[in-house]
N, C-alpha and C. Protein backbone atom coordinates (compact mmCIF):
# COMPACT_ATOMS: atom_id res chain seq x y z
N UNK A 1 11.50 15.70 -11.61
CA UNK A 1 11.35 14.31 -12.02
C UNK A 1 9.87 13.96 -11.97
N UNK A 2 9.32 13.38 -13.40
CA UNK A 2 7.99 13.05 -13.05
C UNK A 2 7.70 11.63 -12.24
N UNK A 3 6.37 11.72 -11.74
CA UNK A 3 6.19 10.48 -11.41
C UNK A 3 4.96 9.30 -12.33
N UNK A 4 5.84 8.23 -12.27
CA UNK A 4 5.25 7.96 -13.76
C UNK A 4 4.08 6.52 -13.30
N UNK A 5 3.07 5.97 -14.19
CA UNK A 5 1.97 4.99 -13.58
C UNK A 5 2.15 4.05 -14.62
N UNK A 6 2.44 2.72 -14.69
CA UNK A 6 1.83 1.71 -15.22
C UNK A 6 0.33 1.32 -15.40
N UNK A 7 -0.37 1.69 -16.20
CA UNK A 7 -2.30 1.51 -15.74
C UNK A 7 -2.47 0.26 -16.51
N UNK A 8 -2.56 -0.47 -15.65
CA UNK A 8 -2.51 -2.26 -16.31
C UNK A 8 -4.55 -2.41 -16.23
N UNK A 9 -4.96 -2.31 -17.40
CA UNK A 9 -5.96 -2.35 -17.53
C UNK A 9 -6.62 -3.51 -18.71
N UNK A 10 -7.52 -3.99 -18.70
CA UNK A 10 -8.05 -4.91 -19.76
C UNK A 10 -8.09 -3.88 -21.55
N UNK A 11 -7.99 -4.38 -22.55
CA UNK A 11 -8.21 -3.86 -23.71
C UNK A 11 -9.49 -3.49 -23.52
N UNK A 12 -10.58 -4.22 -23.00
CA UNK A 12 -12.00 -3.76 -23.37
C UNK A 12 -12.70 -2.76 -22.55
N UNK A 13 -11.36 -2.27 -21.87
CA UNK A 13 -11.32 -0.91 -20.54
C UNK A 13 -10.66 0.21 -21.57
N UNK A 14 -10.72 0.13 -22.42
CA UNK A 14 -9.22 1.22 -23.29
C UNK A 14 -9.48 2.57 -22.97
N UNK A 15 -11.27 2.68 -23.33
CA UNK A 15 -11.31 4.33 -23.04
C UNK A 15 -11.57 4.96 -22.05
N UNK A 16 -12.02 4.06 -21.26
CA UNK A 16 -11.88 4.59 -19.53
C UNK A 16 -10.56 4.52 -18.92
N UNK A 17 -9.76 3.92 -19.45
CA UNK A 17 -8.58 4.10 -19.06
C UNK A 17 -7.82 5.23 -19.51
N UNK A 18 -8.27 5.55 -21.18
CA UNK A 18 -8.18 6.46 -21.75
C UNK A 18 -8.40 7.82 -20.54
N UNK A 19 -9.62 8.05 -20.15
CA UNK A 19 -10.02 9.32 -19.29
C UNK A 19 -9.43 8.89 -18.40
N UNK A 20 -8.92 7.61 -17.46
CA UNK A 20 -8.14 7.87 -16.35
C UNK A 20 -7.28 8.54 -16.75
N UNK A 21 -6.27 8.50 -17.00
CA UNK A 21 -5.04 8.84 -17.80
C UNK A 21 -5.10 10.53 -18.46
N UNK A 22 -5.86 10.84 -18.88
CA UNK A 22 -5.87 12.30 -19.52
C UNK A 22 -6.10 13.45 -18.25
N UNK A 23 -6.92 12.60 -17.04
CA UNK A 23 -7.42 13.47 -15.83
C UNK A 23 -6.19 13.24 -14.60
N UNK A 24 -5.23 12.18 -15.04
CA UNK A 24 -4.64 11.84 -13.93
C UNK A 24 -3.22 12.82 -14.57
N UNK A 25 -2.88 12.85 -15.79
CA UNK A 25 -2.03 14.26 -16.12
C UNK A 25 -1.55 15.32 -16.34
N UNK A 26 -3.00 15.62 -15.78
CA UNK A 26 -3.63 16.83 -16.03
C UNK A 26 -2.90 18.19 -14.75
N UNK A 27 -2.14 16.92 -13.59
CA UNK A 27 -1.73 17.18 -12.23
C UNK A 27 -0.13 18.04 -12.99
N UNK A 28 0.05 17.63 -13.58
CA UNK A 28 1.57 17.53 -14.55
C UNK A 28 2.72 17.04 -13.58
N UNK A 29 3.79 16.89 -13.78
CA UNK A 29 4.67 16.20 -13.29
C UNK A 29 4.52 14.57 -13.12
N UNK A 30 3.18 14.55 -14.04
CA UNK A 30 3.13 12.90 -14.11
C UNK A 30 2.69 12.17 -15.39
N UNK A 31 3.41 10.78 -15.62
CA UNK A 31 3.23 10.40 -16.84
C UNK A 31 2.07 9.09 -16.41
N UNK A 32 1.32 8.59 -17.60
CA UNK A 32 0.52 7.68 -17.63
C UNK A 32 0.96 6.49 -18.59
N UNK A 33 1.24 5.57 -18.80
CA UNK A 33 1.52 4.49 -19.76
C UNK A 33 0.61 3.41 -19.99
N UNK A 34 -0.01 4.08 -20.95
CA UNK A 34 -1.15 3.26 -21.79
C UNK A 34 -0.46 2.28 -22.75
N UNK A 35 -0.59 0.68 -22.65
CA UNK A 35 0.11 -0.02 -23.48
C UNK A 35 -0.10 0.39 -25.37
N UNK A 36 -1.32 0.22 -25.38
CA UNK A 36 -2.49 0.28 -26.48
C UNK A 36 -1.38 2.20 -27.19
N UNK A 37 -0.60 2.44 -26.74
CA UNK A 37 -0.44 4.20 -26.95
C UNK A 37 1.32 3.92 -27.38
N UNK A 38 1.37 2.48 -27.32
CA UNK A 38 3.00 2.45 -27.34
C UNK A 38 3.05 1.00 -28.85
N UNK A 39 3.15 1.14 -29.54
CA UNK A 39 2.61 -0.26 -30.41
C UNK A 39 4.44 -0.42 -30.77
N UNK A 40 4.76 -1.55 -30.79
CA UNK A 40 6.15 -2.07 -31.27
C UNK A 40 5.89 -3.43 -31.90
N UNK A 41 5.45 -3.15 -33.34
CA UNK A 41 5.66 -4.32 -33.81
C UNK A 41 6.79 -5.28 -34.15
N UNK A 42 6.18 -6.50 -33.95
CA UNK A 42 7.74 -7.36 -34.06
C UNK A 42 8.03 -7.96 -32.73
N UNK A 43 7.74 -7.10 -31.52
CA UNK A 43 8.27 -7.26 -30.50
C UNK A 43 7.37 -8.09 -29.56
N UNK A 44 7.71 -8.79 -28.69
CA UNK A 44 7.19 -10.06 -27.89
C UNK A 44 6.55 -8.81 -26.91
N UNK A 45 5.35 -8.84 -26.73
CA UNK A 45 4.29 -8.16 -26.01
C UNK A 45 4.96 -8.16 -24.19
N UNK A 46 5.11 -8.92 -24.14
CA UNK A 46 5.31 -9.21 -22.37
C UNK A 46 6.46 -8.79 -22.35
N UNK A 47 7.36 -8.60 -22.92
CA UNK A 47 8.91 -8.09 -23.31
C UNK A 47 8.56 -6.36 -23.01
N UNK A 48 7.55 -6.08 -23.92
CA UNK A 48 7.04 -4.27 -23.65
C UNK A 48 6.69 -4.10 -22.54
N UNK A 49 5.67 -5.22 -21.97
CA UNK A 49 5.06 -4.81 -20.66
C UNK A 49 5.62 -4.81 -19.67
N UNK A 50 6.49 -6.24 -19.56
CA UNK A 50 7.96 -6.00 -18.39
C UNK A 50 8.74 -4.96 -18.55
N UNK A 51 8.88 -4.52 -19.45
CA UNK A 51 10.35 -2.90 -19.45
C UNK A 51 9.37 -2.15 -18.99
N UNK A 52 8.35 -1.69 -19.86
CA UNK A 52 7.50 -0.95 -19.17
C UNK A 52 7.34 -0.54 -17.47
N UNK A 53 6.64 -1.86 -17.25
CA UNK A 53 6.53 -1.78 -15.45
C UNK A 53 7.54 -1.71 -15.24
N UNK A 54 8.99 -2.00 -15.06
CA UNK A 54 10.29 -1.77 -14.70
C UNK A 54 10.81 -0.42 -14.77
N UNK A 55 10.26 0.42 -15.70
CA UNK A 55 10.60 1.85 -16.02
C UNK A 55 9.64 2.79 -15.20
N UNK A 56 8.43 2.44 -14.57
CA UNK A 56 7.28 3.20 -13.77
C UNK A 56 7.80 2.71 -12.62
N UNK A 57 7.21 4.25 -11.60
CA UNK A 57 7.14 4.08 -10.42
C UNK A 57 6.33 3.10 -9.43
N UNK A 58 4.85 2.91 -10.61
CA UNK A 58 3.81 2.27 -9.84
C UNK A 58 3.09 1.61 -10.44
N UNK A 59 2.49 0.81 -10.19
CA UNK A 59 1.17 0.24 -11.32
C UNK A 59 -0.52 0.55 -10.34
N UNK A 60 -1.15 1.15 -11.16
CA UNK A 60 -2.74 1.61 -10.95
C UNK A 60 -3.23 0.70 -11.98
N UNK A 61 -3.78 -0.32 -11.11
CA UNK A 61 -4.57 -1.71 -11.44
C UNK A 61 -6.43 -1.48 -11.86
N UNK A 62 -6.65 -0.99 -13.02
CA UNK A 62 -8.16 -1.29 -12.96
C UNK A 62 -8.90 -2.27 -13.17
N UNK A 63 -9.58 -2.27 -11.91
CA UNK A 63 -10.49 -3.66 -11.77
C UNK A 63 -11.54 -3.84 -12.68
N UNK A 64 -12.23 -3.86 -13.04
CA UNK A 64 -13.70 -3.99 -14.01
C UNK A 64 -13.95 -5.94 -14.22
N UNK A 65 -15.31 -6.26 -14.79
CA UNK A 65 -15.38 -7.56 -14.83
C UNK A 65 -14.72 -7.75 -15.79
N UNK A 66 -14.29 -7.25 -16.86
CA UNK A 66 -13.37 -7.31 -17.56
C UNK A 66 -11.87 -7.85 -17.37
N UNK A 67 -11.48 -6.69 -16.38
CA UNK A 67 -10.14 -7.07 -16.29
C UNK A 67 -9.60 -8.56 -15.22
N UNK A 68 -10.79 -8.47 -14.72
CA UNK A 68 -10.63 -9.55 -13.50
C UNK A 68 -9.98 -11.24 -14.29
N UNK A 69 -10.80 -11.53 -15.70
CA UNK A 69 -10.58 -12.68 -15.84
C UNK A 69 -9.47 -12.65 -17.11
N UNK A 70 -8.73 -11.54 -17.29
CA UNK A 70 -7.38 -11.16 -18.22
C UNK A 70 -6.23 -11.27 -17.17
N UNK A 71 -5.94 -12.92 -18.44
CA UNK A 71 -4.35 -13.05 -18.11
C UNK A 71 -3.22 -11.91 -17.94
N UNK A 72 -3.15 -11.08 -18.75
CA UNK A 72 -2.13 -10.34 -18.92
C UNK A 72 -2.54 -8.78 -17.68
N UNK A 73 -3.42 -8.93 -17.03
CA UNK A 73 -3.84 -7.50 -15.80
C UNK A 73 -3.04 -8.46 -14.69
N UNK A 74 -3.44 -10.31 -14.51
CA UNK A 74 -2.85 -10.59 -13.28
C UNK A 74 -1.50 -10.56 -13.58
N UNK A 75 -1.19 -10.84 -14.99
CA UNK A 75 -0.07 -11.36 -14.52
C UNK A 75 1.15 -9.32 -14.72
N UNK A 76 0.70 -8.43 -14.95
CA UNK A 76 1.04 -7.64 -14.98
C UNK A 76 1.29 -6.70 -13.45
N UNK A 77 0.02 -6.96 -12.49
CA UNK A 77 0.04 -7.05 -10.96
C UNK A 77 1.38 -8.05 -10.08
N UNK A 78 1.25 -9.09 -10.83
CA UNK A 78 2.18 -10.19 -9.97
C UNK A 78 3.88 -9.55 -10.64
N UNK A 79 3.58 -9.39 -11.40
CA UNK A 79 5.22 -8.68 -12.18
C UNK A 79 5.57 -7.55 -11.30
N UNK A 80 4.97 -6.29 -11.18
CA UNK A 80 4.94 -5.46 -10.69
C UNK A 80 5.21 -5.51 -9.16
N UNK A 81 4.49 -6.52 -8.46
CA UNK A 81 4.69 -6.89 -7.04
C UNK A 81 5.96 -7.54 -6.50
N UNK A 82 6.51 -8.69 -7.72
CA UNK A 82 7.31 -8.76 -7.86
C UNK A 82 8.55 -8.12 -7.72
N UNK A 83 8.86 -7.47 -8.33
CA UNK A 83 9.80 -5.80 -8.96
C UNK A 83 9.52 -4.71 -7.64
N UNK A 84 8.71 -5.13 -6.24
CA UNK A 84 8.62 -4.48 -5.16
C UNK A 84 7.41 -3.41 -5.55
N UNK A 85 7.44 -2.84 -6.54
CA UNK A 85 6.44 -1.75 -7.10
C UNK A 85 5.36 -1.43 -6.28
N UNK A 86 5.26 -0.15 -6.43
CA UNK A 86 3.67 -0.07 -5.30
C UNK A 86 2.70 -0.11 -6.30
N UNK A 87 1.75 -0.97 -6.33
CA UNK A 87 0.39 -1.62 -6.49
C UNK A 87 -1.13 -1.03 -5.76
N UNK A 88 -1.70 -0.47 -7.03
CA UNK A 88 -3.21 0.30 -6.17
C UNK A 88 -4.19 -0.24 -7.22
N UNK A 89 -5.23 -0.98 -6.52
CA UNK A 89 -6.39 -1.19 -7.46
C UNK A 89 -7.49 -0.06 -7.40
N UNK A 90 -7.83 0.27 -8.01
CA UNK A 90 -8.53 1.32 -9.12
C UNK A 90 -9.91 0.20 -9.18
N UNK A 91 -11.00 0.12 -7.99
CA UNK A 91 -12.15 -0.95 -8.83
C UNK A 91 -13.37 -0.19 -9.28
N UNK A 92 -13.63 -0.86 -10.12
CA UNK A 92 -15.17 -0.49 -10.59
C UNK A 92 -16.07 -1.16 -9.95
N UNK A 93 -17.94 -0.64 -9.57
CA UNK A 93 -18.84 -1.42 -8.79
C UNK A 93 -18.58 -2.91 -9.82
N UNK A 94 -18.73 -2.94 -11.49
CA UNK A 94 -18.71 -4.32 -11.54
C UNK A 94 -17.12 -5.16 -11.34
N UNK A 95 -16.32 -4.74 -10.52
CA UNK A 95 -15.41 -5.59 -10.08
C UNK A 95 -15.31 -6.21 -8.95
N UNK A 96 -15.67 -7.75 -8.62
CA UNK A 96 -15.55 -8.60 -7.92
C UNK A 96 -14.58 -8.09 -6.94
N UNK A 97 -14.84 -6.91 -5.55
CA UNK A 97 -13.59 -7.50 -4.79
C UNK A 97 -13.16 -8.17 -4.05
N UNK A 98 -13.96 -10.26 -4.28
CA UNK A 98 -13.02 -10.94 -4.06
C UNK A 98 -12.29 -11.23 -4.89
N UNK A 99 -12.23 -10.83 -5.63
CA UNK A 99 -11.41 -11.47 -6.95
C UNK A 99 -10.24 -10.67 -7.44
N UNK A 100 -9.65 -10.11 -6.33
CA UNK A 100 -8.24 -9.31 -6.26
C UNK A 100 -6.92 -9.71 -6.21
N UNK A 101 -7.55 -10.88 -5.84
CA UNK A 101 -6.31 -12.07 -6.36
C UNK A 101 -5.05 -11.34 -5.55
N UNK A 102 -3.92 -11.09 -6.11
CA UNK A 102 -2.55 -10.55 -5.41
C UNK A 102 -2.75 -9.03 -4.83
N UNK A 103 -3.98 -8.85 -4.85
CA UNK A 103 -4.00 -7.50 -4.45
C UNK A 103 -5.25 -7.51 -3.52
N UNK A 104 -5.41 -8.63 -3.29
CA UNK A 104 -6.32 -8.64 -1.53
C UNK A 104 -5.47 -8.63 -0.69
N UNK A 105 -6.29 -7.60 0.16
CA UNK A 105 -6.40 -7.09 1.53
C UNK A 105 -5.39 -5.87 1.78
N UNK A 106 -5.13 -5.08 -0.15
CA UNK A 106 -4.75 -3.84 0.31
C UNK A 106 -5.65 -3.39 0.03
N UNK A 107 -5.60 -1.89 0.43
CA UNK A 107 -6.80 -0.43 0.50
C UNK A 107 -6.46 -0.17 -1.21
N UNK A 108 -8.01 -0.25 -1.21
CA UNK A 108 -8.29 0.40 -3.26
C UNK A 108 -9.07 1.09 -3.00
N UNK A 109 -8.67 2.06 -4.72
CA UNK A 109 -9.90 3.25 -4.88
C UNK A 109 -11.05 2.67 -5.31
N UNK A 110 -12.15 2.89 -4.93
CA UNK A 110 -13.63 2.93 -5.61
C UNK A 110 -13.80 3.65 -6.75
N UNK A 111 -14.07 3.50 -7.93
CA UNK A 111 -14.33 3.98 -8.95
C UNK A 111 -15.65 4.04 -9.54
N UNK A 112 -16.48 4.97 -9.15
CA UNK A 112 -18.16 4.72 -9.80
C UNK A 112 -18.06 5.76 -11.10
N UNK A 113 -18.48 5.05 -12.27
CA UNK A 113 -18.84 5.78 -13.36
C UNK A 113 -20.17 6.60 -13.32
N UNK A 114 -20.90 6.56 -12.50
CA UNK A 114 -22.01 7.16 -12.81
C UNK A 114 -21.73 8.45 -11.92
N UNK A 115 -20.82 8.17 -10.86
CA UNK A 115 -20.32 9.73 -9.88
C UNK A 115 -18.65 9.31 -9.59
N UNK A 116 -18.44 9.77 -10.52
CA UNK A 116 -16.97 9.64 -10.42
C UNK A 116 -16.04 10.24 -9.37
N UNK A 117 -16.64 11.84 -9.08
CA UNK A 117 -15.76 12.75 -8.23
C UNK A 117 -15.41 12.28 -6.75
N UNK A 118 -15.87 11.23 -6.13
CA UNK A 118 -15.24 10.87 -5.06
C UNK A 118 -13.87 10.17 -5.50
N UNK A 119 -14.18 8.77 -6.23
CA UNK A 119 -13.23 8.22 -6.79
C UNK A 119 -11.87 8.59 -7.31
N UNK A 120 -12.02 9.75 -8.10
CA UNK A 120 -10.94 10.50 -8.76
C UNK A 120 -10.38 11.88 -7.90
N UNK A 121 -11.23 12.06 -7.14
CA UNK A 121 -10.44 13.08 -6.29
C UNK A 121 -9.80 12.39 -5.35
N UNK A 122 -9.77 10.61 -4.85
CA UNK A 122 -9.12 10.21 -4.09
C UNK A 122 -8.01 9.58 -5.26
N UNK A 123 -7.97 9.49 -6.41
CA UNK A 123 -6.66 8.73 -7.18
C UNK A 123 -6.01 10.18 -7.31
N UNK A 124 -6.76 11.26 -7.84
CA UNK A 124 -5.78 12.70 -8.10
C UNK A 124 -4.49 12.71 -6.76
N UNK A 125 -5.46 12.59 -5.56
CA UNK A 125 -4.48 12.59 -4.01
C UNK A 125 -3.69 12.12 -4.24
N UNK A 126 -3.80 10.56 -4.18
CA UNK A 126 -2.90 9.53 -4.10
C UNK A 126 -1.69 10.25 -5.26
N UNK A 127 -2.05 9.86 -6.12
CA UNK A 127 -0.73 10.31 -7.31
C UNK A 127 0.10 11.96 -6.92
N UNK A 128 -0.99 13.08 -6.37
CA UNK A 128 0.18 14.04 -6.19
C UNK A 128 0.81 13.61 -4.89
N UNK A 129 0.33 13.13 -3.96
CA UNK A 129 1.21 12.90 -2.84
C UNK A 129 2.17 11.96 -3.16
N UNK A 130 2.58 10.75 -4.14
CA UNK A 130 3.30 10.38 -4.55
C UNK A 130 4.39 11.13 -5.32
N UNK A 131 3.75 12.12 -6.29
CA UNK A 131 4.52 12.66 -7.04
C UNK A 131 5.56 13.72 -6.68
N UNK A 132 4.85 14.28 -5.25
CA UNK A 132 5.54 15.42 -4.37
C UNK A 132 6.37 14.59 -3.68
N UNK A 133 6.22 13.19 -3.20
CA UNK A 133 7.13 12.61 -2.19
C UNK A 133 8.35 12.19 -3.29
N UNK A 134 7.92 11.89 -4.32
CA UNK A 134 9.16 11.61 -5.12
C UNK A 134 10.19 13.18 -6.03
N UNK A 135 9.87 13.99 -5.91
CA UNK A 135 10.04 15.16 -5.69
C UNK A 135 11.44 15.59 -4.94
N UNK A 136 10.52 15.37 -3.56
CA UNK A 136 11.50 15.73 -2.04
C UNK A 136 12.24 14.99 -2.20
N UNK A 137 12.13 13.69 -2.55
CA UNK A 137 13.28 12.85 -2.32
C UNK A 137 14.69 13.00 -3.72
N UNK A 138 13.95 13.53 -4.92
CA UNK A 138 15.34 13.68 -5.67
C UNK A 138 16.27 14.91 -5.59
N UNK A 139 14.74 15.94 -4.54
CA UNK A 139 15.99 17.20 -4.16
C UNK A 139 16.48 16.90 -3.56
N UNK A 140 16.26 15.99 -2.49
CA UNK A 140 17.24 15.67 -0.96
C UNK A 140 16.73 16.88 -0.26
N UNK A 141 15.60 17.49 -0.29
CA UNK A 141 15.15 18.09 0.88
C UNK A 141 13.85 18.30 0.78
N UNK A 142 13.48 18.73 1.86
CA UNK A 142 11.84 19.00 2.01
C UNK A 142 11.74 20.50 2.44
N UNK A 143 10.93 21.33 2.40
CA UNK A 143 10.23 22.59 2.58
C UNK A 143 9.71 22.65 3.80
N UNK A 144 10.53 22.65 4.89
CA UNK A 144 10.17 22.85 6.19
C UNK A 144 8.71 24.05 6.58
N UNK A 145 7.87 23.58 6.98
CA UNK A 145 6.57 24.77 7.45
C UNK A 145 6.82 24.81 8.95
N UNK A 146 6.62 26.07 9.42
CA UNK A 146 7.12 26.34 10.95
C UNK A 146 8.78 25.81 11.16
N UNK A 147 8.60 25.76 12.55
CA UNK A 147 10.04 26.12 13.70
C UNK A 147 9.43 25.07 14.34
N UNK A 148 11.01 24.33 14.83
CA UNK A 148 10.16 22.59 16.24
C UNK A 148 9.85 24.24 16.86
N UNK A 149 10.62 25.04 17.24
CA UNK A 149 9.81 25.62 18.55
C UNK A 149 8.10 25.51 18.70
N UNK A 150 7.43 26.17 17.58
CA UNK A 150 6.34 26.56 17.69
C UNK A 150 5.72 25.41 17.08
N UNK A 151 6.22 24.16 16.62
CA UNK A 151 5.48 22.97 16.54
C UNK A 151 5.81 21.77 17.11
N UNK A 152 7.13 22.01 18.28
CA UNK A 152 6.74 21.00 18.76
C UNK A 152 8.42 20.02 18.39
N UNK A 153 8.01 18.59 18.85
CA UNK A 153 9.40 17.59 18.25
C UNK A 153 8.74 17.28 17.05
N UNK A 154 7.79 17.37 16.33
CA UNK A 154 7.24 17.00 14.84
C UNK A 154 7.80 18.09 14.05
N UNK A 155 8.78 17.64 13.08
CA UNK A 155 8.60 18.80 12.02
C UNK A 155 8.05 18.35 10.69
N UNK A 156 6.82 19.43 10.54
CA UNK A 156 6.20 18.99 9.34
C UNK A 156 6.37 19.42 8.34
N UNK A 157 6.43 18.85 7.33
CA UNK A 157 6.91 19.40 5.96
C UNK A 157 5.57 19.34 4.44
N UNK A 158 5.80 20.30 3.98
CA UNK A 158 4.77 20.95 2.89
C UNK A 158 5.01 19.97 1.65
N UNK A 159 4.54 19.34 0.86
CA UNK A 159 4.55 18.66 -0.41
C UNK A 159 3.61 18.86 -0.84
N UNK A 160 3.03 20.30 -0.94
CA UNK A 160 2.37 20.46 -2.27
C UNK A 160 2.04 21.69 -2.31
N UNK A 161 2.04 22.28 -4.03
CA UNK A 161 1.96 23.89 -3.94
C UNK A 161 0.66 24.15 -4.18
N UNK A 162 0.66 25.84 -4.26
CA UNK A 162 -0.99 26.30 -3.97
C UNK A 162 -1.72 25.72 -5.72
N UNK A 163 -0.56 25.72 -6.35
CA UNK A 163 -1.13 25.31 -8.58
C UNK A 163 -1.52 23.99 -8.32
N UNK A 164 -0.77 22.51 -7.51
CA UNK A 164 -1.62 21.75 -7.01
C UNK A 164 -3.19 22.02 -6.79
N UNK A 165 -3.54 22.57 -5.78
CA UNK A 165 -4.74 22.68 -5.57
C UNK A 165 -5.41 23.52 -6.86
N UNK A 166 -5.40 24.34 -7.41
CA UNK A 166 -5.67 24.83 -8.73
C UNK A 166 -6.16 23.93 -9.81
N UNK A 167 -5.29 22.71 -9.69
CA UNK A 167 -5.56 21.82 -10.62
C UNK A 167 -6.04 21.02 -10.89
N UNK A 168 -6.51 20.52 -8.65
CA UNK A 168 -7.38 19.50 -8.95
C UNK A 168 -8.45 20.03 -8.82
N UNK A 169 -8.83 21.43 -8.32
CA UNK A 169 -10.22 21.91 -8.13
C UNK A 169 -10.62 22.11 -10.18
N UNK A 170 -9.81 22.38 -10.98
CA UNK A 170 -9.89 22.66 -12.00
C UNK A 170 -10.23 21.33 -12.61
N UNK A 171 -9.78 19.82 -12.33
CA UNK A 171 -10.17 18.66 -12.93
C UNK A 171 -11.25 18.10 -12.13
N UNK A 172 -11.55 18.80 -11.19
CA UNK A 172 -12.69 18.37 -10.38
C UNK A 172 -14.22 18.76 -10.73
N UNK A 173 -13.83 20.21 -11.45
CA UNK A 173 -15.03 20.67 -11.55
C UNK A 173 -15.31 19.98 -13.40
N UNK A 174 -14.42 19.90 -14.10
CA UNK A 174 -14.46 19.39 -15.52
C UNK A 174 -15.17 17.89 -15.12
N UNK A 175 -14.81 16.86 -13.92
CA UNK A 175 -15.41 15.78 -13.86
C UNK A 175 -16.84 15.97 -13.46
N UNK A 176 -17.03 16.95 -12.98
CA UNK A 176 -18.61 17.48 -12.53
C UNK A 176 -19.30 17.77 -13.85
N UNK A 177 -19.07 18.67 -14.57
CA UNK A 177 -19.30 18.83 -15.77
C UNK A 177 -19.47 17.80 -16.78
N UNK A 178 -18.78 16.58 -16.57
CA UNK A 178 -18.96 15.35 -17.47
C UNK A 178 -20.17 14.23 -17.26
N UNK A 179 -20.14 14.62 -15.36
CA UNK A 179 -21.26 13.94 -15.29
C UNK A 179 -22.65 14.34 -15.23
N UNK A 180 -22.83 15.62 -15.18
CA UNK A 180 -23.82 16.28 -15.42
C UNK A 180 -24.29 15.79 -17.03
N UNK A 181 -23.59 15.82 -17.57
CA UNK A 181 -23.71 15.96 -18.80
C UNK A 181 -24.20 14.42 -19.73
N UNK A 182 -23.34 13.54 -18.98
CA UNK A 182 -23.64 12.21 -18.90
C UNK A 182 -24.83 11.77 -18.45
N UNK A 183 -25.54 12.37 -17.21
CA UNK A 183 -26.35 12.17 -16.47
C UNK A 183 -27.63 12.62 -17.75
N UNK A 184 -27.48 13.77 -17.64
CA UNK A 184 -28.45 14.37 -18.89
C UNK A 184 -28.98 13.43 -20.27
N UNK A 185 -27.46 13.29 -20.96
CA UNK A 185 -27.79 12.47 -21.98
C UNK A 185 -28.35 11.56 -21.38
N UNK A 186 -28.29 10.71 -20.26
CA UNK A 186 -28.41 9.56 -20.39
C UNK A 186 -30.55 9.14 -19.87
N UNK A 187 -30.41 10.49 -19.29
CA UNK A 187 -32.44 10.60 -19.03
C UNK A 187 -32.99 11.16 -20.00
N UNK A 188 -32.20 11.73 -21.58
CA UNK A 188 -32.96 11.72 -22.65
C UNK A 188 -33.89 10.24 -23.61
């Protein structure tokens, strides 16, 4: 079962949301839902966006000054919160974080465009540890590591395989590569 993201982002965020989304699937077993990627004409917009969030596991909120003063990011957060949904803001340095509105005073990712790889190696986490916990839970079991003997009254359990790590060292080093590259162009 994949685990799937609502990315409630401003229109004038499209293509950074765009690269969230291509690096955040890259994990596989997970889907991204870009509104802008789903067009239904005819159809009452907030009608898409409510089924939408109702059909995802989560919504990944990007902050930018952009999105901060778009009706349709708060009110896509407050829907979602609503509906119980787990809620993660995703901010950029230009996002106000007082201005988190329904989503102050939880823990968000930092998102710097100019060095991305902290940022995205902490959303890659977040989403496979979600995606593995939702996993365990539709097998109805977990992958016991060790014996209580030799660990104890804790038994700890494994949620994630060695192609995990493969994949994010593999989207880790492609985000290194982008910013190098970025960096470059950008002192020409």
């Amino acid at each position: 079962m994949a685990f799937s993201i609502f990315l409630s982002h401003s229109h004038l965020d499209a293509e950074l949301a765009r690269q969230i989304k291509e690096q955040v699937e890259t994990l596989g077993d997970v889907s991204v839902y870009l509104s802008e990627e789903h067009v239904e004409p005819g159809r009452h917009v907030y009608e898409k966006l409510q089924k939408a969030i109702q059909e995802h596991d989560a919504l990944v909120a990007l902050i930018t000054s952009s999105s901060i003063p778009s009706p349709y990011v708060n009110q896509e957060i407050g829907y979602a919160l609503g509906l119980g949904k787990l809620a993660v803001p995703l901010v950029l340095p230009d996002g106000n974080r007082d201005a988190l509105a329904m989503l102050d005073g939880r823990e968000y990712i930092e998102l710097d465009p100019h060095n991305s790889l902290p940022g995205m190696s902490r959303l890659l986490q977040f989403v496979r540890v979600q995606r593995d916990s939702l996993r365990a839970a539709s097998a109805g079991t977990m992958q016991r590591v060790g014996s209580p003997a030799r660990q104890g009254a804790a038994l700890p359990y494994a949620l994630k395989s060695p192609q995990d790590d493969l994949v994010t060292a593999l989207v880790l080093i492609g985000v290194a590569i982008l910013l190098i590259y970025a960096t470059s162009s950008a002192a020409k």
